[in-house]
Protein backbone atom coordinates (compact mmCIF):
# COMPACT_ATOMS: atom_id res chain seq x y z
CA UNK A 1 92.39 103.52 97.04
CA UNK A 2 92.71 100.20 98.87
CA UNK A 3 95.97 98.05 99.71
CA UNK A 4 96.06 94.90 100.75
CA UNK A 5 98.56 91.98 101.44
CA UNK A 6 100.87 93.04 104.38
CA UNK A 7 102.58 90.59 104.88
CA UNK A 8 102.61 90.96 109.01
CA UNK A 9 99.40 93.14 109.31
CA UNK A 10 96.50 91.53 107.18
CA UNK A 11 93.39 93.09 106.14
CA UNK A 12 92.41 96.29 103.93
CA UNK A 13 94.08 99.73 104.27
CA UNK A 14 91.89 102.79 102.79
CA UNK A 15 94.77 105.22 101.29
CA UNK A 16 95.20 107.75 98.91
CA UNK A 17 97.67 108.39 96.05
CA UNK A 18 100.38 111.43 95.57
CA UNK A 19 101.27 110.29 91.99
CA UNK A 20 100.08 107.95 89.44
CA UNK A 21 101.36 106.64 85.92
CA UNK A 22 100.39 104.26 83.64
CA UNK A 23 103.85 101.87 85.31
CA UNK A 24 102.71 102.76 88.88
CA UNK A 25 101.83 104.85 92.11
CA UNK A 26 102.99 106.64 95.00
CA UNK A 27 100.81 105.93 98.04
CA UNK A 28 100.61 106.46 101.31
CA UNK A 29 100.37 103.76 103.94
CA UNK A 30 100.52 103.64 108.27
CA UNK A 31 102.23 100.38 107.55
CA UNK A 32 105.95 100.27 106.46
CA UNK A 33 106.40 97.49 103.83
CA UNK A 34 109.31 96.31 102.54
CA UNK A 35 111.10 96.24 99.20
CA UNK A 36 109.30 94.22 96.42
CA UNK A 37 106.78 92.88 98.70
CA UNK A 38 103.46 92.14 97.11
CA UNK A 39 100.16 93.76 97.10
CA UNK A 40 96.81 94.64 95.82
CA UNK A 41 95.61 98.03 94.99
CA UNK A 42 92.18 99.03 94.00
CA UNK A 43 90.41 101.89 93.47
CA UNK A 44 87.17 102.37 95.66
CA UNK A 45 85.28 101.82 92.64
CA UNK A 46 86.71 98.62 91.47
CA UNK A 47 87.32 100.24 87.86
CA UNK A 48 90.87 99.54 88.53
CA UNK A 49 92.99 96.83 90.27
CA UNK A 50 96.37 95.56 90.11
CA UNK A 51 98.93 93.41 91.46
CA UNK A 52 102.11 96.05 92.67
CA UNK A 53 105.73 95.26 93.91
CA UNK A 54 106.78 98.01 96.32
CA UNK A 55 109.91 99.43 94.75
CA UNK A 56 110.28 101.59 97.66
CA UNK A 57 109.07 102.97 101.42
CA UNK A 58 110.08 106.04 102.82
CA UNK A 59 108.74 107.08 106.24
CA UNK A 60 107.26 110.75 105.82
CA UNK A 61 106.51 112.88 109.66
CA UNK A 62 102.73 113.37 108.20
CA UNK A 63 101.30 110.18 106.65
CA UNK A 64 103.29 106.80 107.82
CA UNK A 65 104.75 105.72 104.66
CA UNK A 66 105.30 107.10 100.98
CA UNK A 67 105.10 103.72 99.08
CA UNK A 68 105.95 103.99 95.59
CA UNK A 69 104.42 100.60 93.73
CA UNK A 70 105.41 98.99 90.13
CA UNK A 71 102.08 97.90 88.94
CA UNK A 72 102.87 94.07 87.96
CA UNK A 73 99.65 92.78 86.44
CA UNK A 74 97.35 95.66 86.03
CA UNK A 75 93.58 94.89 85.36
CA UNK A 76 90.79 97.66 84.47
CA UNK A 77 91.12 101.52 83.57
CA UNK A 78 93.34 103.38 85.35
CA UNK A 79 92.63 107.37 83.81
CA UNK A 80 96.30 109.03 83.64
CA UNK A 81 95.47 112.07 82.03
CA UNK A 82 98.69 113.52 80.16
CA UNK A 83 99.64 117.11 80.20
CA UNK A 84 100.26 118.99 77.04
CA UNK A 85 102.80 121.86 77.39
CA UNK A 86 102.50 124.60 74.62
């Protein structure tokens, strides 16, 4: 994944994702960001992007920042696979 749109540190962050819906993520960032500020994310391969508000930031001792994102105006496929318990 990539994030961009800090709005203090610009420029591209390569991250990965913890969980994913078809409403939103939860990232991981070495930036903090702050409540419904803006960003981009995109997958590497461009099959998905989408405008997200950050609906929250929690500092985590491993990784920076758990970011969890609203997507706002989602473009592409994003593959959420659902689980089917018998």
């Amino acid at each position: 994944m990539h994030i961009t749109g800090h709005p203090a540190l610009p420029g591209t962050e390569s991250t990965f994702t913890e969980n994913v819906s078809p409403h939103g993520a939860r990232v991981f960032s070495m930036r903090r960001w702050n409540t419904n500020d803006r960003l981009t994310i995109s997958t590497l391969t461009g099959a998905f992007r989408a405008i997200a508000r950050v609906a929250y930031c929690q500092s985590t001792p491993q990784s920076g920042f758990a970011v969890g994102l609203e997507f706002v105006e989602p473009t592409g496929n994003w593959v959420v696979a659902e689980s089917h318990a018998n």
